[in-house]
N, C-alpha and C. Protein backbone atom coordinates (compact mmCIF):
# COMPACT_ATOMS: atom_id res chain seq x y z
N UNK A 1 15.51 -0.89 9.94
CA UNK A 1 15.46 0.55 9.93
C UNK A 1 14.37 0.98 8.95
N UNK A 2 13.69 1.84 9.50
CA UNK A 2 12.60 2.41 8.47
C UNK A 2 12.73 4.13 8.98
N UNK A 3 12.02 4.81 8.24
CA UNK A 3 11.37 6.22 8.50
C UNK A 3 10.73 6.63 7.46
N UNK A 4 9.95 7.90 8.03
CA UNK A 4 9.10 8.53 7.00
C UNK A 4 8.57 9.89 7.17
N UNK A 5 8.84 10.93 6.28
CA UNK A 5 8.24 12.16 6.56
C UNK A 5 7.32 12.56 5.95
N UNK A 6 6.44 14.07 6.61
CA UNK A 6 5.15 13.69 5.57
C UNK A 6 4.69 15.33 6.39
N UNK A 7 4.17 15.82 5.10
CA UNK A 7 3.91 17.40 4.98
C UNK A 7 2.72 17.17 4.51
N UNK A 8 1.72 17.92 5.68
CA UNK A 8 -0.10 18.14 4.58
C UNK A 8 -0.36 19.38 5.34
N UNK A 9 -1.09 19.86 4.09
CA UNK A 9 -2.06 21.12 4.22
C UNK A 9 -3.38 20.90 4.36
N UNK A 10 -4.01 21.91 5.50
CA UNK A 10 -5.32 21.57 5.63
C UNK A 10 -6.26 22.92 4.46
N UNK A 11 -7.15 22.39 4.46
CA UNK A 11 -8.98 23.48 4.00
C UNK A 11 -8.11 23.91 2.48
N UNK A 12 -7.67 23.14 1.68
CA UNK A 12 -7.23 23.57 0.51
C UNK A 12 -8.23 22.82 -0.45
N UNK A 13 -8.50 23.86 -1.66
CA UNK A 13 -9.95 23.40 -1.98
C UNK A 13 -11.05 23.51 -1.38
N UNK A 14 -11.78 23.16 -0.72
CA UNK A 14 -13.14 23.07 0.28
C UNK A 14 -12.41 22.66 1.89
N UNK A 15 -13.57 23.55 2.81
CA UNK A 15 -13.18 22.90 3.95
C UNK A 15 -12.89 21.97 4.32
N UNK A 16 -11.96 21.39 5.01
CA UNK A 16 -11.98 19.77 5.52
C UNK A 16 -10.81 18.97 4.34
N UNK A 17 -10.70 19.71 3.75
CA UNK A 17 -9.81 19.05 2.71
C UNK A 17 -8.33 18.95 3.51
N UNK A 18 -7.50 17.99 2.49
CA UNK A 18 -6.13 17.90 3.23
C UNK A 18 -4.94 17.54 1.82
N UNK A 19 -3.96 18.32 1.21
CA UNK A 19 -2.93 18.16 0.14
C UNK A 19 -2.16 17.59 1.28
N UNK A 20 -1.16 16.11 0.43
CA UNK A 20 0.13 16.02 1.55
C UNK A 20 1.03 15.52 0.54
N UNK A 21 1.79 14.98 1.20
CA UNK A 21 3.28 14.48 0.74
C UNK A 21 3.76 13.72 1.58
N UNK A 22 4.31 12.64 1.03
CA UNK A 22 5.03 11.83 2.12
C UNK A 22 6.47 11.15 1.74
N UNK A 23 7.69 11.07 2.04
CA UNK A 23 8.88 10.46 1.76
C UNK A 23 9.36 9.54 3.03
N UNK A 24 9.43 8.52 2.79
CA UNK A 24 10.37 7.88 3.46
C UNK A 24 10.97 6.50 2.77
N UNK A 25 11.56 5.58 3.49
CA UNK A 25 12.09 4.56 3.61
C UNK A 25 11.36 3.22 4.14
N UNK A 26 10.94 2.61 3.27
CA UNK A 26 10.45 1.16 3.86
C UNK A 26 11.70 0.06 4.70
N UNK A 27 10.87 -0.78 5.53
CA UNK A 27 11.88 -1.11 6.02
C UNK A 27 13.59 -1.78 5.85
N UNK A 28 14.46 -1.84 5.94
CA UNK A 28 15.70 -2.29 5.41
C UNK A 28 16.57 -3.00 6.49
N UNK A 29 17.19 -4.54 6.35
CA UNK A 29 17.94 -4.57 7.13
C UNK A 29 19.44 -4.14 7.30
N UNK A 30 20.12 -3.91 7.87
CA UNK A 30 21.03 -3.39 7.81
C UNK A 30 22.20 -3.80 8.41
N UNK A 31 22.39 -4.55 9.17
CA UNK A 31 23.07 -5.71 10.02
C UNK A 31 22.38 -6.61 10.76
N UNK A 32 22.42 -8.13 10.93
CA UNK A 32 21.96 -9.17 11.75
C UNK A 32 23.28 -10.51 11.61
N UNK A 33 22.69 -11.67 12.09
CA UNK A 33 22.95 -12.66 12.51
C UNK A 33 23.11 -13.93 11.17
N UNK A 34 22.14 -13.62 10.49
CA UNK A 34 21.76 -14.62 9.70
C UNK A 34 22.27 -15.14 8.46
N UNK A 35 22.54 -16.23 8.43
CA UNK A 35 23.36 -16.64 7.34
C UNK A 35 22.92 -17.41 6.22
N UNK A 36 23.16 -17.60 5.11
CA UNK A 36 22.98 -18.61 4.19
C UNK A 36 24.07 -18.86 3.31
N UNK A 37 24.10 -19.86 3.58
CA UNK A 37 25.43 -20.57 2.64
C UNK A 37 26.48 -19.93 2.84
N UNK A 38 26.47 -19.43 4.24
CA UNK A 38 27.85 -18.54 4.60
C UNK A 38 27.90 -17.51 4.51
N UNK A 39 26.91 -16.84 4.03
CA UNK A 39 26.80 -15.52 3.78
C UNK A 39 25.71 -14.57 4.13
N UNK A 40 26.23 -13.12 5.13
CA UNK A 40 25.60 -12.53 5.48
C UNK A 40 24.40 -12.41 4.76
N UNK A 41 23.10 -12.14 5.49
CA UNK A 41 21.43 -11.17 4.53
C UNK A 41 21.53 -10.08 5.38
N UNK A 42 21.80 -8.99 4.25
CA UNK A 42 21.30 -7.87 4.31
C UNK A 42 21.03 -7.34 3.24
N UNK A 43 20.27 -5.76 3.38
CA UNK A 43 19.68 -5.01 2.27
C UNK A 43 20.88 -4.67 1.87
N UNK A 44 21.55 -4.64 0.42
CA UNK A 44 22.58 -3.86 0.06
C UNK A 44 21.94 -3.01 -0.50
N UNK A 45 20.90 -2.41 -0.86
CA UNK A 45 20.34 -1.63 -1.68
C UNK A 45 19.17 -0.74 -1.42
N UNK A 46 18.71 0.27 -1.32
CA UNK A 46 18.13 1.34 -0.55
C UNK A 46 16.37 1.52 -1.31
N UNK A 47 15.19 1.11 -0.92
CA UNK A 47 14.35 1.57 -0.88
C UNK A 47 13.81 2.94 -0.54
N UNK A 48 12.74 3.66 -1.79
CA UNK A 48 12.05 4.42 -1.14
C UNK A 48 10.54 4.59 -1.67
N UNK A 49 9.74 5.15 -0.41
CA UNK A 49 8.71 5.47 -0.80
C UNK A 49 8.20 6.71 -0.88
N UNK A 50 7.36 6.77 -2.12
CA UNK A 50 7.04 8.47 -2.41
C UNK A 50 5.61 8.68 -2.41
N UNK A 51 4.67 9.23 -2.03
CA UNK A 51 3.21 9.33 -1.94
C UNK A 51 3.43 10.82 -2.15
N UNK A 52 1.84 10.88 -2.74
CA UNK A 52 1.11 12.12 -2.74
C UNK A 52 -0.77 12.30 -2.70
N UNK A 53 -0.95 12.76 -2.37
CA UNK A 53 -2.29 12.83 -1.93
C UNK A 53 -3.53 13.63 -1.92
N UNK A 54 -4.66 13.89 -2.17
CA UNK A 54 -5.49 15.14 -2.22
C UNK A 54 -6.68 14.31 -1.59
N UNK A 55 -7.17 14.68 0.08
CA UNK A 55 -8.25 14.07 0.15
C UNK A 55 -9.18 15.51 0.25
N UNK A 56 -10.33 15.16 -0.67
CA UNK A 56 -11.17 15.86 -0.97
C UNK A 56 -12.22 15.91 -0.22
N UNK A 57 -12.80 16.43 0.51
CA UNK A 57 -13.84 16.82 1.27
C UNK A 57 -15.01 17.24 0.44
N UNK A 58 -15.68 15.91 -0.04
CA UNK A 58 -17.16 16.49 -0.41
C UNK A 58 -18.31 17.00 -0.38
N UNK A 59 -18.36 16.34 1.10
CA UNK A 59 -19.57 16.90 2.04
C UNK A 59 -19.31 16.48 3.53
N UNK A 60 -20.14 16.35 4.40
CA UNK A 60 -19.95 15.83 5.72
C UNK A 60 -20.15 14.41 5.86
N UNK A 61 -20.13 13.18 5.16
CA UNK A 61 -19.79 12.47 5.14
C UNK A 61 -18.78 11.79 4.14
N UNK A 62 -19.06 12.36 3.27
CA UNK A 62 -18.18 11.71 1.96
C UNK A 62 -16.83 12.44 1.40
N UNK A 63 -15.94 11.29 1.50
CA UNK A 63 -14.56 12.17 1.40
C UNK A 63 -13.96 11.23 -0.05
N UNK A 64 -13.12 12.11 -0.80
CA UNK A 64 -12.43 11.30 -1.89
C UNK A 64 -11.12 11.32 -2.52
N UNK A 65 -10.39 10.86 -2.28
CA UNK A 65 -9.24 10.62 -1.67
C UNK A 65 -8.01 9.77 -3.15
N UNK A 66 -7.78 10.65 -4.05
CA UNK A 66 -6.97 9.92 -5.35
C UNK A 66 -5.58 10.24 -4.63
N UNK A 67 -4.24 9.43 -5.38
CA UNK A 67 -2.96 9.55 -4.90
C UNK A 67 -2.53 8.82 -5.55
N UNK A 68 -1.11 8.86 -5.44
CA UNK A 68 -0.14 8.43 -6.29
C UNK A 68 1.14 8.15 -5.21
N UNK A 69 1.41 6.34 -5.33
CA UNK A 69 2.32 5.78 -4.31
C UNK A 69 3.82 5.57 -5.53
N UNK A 70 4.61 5.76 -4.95
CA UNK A 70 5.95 5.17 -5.88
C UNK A 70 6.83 4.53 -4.78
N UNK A 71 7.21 3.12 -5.20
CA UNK A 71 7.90 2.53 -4.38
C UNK A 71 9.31 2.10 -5.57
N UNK A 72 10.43 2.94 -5.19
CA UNK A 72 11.71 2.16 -5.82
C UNK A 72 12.62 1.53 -5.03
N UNK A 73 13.16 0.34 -6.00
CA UNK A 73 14.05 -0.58 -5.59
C UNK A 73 13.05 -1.88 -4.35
N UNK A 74 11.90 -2.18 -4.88
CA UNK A 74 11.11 -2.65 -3.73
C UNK A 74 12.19 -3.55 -3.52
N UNK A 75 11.58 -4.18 -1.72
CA UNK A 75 12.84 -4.88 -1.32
C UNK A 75 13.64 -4.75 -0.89
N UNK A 76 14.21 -3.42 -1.24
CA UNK A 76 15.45 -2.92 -1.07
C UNK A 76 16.77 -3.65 -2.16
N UNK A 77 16.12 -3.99 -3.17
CA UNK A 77 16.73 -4.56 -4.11
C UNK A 77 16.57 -3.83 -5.78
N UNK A 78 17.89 -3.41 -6.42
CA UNK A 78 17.64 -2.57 -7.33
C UNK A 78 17.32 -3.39 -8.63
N UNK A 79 16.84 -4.77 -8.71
CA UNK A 79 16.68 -5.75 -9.89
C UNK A 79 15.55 -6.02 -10.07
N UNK A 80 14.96 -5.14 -8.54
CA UNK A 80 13.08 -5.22 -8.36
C UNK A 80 12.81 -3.67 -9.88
N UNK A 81 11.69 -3.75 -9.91
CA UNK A 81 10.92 -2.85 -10.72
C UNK A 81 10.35 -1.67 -9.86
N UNK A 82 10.29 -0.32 -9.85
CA UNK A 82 9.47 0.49 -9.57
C UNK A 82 8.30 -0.11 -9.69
N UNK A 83 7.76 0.06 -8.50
CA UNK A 83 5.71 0.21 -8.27
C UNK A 83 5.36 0.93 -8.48
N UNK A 84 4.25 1.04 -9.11
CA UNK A 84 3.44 2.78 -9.28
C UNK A 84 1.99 2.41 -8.63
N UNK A 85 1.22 3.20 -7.79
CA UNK A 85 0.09 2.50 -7.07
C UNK A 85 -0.67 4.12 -7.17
C-alpha cells in the first residue's frame, strides 16, 4: 500500500514558477504470505513522506528548484531515524 497527495501553485514569484506540497505514504506491507522463523513480515509501523518545494523559473531555460524531503519511520520501522533530504 502506498499513496500520496500533493498541492502546487502555479506563476508564484515569476512566471512559470510552481510552490507545492506533497504528503503521503511510502510503500508498506500490510498482509502477505511470508514467513521467517514462523513468523509473519509485515510493516508494523507507519511511514511518511513530507516534501516541499519552490521551483523557480529563471528564465526560459533555466529553472531552480530547492526543497525539503522528510521521510519518518523509514521502512516503516520506528527504530529507523528521520531523513532529512
Amino acid at each position: 500500500v502506498n499513496w500520496a497527495l500533493t498541492l502546487a501553485l502555479i506563476d508564484v514569484g515569476t512566471e512559470g514558477s510552481i510552490v507545492g506540497i506533497a504528503i503521503g505514504q511510502p510503500p508498506k506491507v500490510t498482509s502477505n504470505d511470508f514467513e521467517v522463523a514462523g513468523e509473519a513480515c509485515k510493516d508494523e509501523d507507519s511511514s511518511w513522506h513530507l516534501e516541499a518545494f519552490w521551483r523557480y523559473q529563471a528564465s526560459d531555460n533555466i529553472a531552480i528548484t530547492p526543497g525539503l524531503l522528510v521521510v519518518t519511520n523509514p521502512e516503516s520501522d520506528r527504530d529507523n531515524n528521520t531523513i532529512y533530504i
